[in-house]
Protein backbone atom coordinates (compact mmCIF):
# COMPACT_ATOMS: atom_id res chain seq x y z
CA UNK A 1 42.20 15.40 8.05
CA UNK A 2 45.02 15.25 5.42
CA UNK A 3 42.91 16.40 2.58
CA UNK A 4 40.53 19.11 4.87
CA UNK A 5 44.57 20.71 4.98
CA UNK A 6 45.60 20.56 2.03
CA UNK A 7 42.22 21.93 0.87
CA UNK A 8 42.36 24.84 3.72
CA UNK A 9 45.93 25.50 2.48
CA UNK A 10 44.94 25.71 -1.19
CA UNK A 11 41.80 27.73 -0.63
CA UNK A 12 44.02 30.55 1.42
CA UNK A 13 46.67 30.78 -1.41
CA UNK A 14 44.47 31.69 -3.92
CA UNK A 15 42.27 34.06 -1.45
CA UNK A 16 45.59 35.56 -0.57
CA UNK A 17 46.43 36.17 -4.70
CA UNK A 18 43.53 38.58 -4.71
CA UNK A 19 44.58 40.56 -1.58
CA UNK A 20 45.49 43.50 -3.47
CA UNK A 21 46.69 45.88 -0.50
CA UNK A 22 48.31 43.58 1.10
CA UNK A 23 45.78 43.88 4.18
CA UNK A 24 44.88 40.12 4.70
CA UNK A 25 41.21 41.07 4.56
CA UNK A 26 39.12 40.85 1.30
CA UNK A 27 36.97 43.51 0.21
CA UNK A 28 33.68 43.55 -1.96
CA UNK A 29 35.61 44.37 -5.01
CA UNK A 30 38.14 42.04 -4.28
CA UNK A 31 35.74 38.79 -3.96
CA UNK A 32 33.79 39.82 -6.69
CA UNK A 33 37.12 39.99 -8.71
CA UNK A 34 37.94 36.41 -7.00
CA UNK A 35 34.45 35.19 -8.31
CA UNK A 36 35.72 35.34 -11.02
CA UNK A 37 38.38 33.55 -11.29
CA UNK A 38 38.52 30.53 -13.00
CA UNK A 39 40.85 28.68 -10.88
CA UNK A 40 38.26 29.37 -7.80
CA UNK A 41 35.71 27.88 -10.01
CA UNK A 42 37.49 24.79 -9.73
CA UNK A 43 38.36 24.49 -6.51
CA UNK A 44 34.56 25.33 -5.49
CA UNK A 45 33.81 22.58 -7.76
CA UNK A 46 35.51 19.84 -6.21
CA UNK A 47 34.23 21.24 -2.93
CA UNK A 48 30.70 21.01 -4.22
CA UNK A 49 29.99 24.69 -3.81
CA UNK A 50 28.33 26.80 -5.99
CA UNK A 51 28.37 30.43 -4.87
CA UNK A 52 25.34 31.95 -6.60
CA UNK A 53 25.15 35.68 -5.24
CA UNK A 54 28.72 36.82 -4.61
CA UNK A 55 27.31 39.73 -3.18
CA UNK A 56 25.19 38.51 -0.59
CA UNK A 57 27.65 35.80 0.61
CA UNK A 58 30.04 38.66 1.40
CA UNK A 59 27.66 40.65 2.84
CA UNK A 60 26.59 38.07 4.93
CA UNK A 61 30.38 36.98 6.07
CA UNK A 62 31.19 40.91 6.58
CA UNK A 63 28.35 40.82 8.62
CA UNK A 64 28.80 37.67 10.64
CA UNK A 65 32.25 39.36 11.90
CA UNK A 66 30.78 42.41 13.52
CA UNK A 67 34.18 43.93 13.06
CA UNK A 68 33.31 44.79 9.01
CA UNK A 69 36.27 42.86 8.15
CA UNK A 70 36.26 39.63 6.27
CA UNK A 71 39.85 38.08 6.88
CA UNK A 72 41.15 35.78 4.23
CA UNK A 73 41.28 33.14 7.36
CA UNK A 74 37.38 33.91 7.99
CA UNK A 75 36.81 33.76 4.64
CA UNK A 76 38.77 30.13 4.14
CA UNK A 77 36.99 28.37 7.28
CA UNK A 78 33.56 30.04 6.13
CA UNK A 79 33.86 28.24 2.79
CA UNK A 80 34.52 25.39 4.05
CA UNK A 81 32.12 25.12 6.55
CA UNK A 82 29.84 25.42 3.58
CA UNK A 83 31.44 22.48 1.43
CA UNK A 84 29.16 20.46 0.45
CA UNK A 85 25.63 20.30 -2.14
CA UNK A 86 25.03 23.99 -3.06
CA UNK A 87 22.17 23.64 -0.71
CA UNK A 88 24.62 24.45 2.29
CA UNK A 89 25.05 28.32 1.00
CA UNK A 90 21.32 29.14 0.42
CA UNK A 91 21.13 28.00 4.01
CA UNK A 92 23.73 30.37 5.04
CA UNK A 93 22.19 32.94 3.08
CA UNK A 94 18.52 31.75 5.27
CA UNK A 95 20.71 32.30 8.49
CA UNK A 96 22.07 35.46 7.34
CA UNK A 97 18.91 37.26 6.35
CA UNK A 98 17.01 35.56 9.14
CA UNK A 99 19.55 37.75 11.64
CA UNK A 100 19.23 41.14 9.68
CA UNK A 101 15.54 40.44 9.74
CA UNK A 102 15.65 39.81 13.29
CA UNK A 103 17.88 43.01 14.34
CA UNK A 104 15.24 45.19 12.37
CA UNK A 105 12.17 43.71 14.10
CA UNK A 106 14.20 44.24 17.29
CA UNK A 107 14.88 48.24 15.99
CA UNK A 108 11.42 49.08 15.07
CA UNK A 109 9.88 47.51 18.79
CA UNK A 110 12.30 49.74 20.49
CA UNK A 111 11.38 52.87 18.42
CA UNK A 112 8.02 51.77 18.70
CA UNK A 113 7.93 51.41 22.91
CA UNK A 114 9.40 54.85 22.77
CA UNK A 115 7.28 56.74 20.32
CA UNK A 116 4.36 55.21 22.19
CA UNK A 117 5.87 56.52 25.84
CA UNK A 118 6.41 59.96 24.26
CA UNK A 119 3.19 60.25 23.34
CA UNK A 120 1.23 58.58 26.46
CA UNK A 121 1.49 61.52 28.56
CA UNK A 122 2.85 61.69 32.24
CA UNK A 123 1.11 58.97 34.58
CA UNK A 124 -1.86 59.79 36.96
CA UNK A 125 -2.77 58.06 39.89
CA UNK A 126 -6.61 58.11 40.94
CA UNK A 127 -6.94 57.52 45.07
């Protein structure tokens, strides 16, 4: 529990070095600047994770908080939910795209129901 701490603690001081506006969120140009960073590299490296599309793993956290907003705190407990073999993000990345997939399937049925009701004319009843 010690070491999930100190590892939570370490994690949100560097997130917090990139917080450039002093907003405690991070933006796209902010993580992909924090990518970067060497000393990231090495913490995701004792962590096991490997972060492979910086992109999509913010897009998928921005997403996940249905606010827009990826807080430095959201950001520390997401990446350490994923600690562990790299294997853990490309799930998250499954999860993520499985749920965008999901709310466009869900889009295109509604528009669909509706173009189709549009069209079908007004009801008749035969006696």
């Amino acid at each position: 529990r010690r070491q999930q701490q100190r590892e939570s603690d370490e994690l949100y001081s560097l997130l917090k070095t990139v917080d450039a506006d002093g907003t405690n969120t991070v933006s796209l140009d902010e993580f992909l600047q924090l990518v970067d960073d060497p000393r990231l590299h090495s913490i995701l490296e004792v962590m096991q994770l490997d972060i492979k599309d910086a992109q999509l793993l913010h897009d998928m956290l921005n997403r996940s908080t249905r606010g827009g907003v990826v807080s430095l705190e959201f950001l520390t407990d997401s990446l350490l939910r994923m600690k562990g073999p790299a294997m853990s993000v490309d799930l998250q990345a499954l999860v993520y795209k499985t749920t965008v997939l999901q709310e466009r399937v869900d889009e295109l049925f509604v528009r669909g129901y509706h173009a189709a009701s549009a069209t079908a004319g007004p009801a008749v009843t035969i006696l």
